[in-house]
Protein backbone atom coordinates (compact mmCIF):
# COMPACT_ATOMS: atom_id res chain seq x y z
CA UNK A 1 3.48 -5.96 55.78
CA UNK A 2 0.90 -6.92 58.61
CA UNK A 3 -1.34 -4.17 57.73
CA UNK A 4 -1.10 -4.18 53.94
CA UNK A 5 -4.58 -5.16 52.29
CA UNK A 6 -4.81 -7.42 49.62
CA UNK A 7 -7.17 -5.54 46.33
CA UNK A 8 -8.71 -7.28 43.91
CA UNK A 9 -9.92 -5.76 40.94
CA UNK A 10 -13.30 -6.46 39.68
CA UNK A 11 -14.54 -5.89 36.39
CA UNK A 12 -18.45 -6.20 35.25
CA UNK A 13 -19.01 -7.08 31.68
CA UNK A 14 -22.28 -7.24 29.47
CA UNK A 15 -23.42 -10.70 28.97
CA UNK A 16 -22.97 -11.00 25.33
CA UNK A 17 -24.21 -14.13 22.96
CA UNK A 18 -21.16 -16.64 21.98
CA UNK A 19 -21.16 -18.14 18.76
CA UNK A 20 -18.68 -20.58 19.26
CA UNK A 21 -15.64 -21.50 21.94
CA UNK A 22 -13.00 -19.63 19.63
CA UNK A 23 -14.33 -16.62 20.57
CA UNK A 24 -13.51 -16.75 24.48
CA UNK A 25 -10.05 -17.06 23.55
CA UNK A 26 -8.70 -15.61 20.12
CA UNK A 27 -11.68 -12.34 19.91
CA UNK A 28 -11.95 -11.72 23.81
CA UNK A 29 -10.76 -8.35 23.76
CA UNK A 30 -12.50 -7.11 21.24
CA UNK A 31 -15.83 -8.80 21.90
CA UNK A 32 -15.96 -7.28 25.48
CA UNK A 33 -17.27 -3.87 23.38
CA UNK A 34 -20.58 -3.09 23.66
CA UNK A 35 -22.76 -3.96 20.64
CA UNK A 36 -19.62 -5.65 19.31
CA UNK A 37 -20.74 -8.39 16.81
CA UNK A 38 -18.07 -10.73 16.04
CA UNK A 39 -20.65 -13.25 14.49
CA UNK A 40 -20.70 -10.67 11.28
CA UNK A 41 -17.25 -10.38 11.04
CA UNK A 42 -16.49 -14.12 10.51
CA UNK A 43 -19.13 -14.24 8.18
CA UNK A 44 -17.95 -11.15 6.35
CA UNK A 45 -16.15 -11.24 2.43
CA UNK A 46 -13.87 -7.84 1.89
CA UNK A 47 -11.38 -7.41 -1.05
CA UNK A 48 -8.26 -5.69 -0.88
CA UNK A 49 -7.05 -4.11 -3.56
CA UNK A 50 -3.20 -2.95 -3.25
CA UNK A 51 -0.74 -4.58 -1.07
CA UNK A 52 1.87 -1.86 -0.45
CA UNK A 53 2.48 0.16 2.51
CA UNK A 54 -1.49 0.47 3.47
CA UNK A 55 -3.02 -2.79 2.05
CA UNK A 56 -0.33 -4.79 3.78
CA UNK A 57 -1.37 -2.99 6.99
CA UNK A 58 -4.95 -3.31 6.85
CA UNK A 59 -5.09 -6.88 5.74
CA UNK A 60 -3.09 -8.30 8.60
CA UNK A 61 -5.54 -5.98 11.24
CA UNK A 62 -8.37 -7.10 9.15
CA UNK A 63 -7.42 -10.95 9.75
CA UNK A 64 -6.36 -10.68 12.94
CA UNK A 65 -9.88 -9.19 14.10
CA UNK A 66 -11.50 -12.21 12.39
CA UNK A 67 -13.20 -10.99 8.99
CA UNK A 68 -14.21 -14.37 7.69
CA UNK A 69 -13.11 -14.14 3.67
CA UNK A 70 -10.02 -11.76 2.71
CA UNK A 71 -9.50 -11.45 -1.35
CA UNK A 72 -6.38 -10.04 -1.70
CA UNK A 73 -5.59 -8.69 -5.22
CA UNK A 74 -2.21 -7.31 -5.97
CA UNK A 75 0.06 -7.71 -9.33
CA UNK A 76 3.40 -6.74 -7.68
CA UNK A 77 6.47 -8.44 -6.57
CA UNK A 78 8.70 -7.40 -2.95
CA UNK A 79 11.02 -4.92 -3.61
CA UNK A 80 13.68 -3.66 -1.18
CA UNK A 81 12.21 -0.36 -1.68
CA UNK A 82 9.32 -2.31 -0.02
CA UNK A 83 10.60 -2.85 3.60
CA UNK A 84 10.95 0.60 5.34
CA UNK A 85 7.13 0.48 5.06
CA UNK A 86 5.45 -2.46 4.21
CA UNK A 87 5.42 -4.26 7.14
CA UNK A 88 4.09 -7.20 5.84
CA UNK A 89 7.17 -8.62 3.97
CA UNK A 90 11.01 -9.17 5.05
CA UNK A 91 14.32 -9.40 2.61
CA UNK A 92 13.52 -13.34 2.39
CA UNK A 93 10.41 -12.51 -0.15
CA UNK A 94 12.78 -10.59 -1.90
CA UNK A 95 10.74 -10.95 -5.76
CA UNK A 96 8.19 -13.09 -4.67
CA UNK A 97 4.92 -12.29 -5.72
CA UNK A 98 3.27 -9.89 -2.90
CA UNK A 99 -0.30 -11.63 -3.37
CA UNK A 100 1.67 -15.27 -2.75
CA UNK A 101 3.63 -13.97 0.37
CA UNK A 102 0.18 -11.63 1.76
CA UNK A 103 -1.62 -14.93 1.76
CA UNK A 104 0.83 -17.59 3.77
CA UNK A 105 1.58 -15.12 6.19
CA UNK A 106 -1.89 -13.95 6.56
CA UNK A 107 -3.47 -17.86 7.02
CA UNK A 108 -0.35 -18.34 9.42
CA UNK A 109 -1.60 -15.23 11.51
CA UNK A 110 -5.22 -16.79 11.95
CA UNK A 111 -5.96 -20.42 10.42
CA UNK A 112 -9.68 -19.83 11.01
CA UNK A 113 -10.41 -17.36 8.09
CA UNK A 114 -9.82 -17.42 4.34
CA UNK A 115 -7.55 -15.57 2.21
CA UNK A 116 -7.83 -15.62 -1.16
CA UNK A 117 -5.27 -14.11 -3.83
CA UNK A 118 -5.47 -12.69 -7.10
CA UNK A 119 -2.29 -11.90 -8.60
CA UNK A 120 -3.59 -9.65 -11.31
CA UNK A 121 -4.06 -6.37 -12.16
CA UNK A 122 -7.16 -5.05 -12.15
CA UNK A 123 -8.84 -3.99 -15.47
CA UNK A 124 -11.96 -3.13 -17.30
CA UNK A 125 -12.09 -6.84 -18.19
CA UNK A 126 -11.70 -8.62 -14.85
CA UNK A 127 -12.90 -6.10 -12.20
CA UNK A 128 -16.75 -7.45 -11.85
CA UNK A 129 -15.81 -10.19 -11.52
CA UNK A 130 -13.13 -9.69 -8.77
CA UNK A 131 -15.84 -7.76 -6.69
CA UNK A 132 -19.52 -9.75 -7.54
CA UNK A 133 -19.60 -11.67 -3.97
CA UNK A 134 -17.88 -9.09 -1.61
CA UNK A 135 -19.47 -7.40 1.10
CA UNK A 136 -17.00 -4.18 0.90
CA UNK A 137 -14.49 -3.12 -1.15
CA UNK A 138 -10.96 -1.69 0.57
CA UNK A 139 -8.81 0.47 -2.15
CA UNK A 140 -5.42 0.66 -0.88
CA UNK A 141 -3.51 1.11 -4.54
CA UNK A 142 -1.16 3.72 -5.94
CA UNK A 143 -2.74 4.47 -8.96
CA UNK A 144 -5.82 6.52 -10.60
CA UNK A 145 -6.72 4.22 -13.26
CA UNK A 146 -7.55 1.51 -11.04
CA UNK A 147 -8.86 3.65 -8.10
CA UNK A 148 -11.36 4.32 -11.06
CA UNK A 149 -12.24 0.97 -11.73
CA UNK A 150 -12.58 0.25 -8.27
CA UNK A 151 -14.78 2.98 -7.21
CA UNK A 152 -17.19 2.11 -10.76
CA UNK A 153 -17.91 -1.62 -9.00
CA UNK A 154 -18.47 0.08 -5.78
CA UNK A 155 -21.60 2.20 -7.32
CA UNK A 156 -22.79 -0.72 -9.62
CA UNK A 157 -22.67 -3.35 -7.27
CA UNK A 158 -23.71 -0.96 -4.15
CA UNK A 159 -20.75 -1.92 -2.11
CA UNK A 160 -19.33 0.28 0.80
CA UNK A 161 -15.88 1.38 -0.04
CA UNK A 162 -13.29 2.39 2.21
CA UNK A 163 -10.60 4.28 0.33
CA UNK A 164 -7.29 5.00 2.05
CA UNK A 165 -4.23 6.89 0.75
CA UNK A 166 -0.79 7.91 1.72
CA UNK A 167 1.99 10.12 -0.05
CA UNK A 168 5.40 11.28 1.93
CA UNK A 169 3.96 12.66 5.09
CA UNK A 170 0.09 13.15 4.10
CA UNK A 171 -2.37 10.62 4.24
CA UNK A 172 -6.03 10.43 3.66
CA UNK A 173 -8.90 8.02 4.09
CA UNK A 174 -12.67 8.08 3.18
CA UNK A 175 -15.49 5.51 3.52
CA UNK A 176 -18.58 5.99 1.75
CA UNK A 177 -21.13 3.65 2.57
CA UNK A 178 -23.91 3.26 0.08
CA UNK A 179 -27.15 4.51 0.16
CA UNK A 180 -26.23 6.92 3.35
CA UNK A 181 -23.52 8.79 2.44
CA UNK A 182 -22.67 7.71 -1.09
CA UNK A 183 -21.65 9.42 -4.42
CA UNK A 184 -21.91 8.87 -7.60
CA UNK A 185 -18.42 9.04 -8.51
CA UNK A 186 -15.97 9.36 -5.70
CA UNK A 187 -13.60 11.27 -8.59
CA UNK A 188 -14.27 13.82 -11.05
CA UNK A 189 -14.74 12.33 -15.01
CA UNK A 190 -11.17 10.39 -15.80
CA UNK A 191 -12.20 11.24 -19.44
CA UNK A 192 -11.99 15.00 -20.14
């Protein structure tokens, strides 16, 4: 043991700007990558729309990383159907509503962002106003009719939309960001 050599490991990092102590602690890892801005994420507004096996997923990645404002709109209660995949809920929320159990558990996760729940589903009459002060739009539902609406506020309010999608062993995602790589219509005409 007389000739062992004690190693330290040294490890140079970027100087990067801190905007506030909660940072050094909660967002270290993540603010350690180059050009990482964790400033914009706190002051960041997304909606997610669908709570099931994806939306459940994303929002609790989405809050821990720090996004400042989560709405969470979702019209659906926990099912035991629920559990082998949406890792957000357990048999206690058993047919509570999923926007009502998303949002405790969510603001227990990390007390220093919003969530805010809609428990509605969206519609022709309510969707503007669901999306007006968002920064991006996250479409994690089951259903065409709303992935219509949803993808309509995207092009009329200009807002980046990240669309993600899953079905028995297939998935798919798609972000079209406006103005760079954007569409008119991320789907074909719902009305022929």
């Amino acid at each position: 043991m007389k000739n062992c050599i004690k190693m330290e490991k040294i490890i140079l990092v970027k100087p990067m700007k801190i905007f506030g102590k909660k940072i050094i602690g909660r967002y270290k890892r993540q603010t350690i990558i180059p050009d990482f801005n964790q400033h914009k994420l706190e002051k960041a507004k997304i909606a997610i729309v669908g709570l099931g096996g994806i939306g459940s997923a994303a929002s609790i990645y989405l809050a821990a990383a720090g996004i400042g404002h989560i709405r969470i709109i979702d019209n659906d209660i926990v099912s035991k159907s629920d559990l082998n995949r949406q890792i957000l809920y357990s048999e206690k929320e058993l047919g509570k509503k999923k926007t009502t159990v998303a949002k405790e558990k969510l603001s227990n996760l990390n007390s220093e962002i919003e969530i805010e729940a809609i428990d509605e589903r969206l519609n022709e009459n309510n969707f503007g106003e669901s999306f007006h002060d968002v920064d991006a739009l996250l479409d994690c539902t089951d259903n065409f009719p709303t992935r219509y609406l949803i993808n309509e506020a995207a092009v009329k309010l200009n807002l980046p939309l990240f669309y993600a999608t899953c079905r028995e062993m297939s998935g798919m995602t798609t972000t079209i960001i406006p103005k760079k790589n954007s569409l008119h219509s991320l789907y074909f005409s719902h009305s022929s």
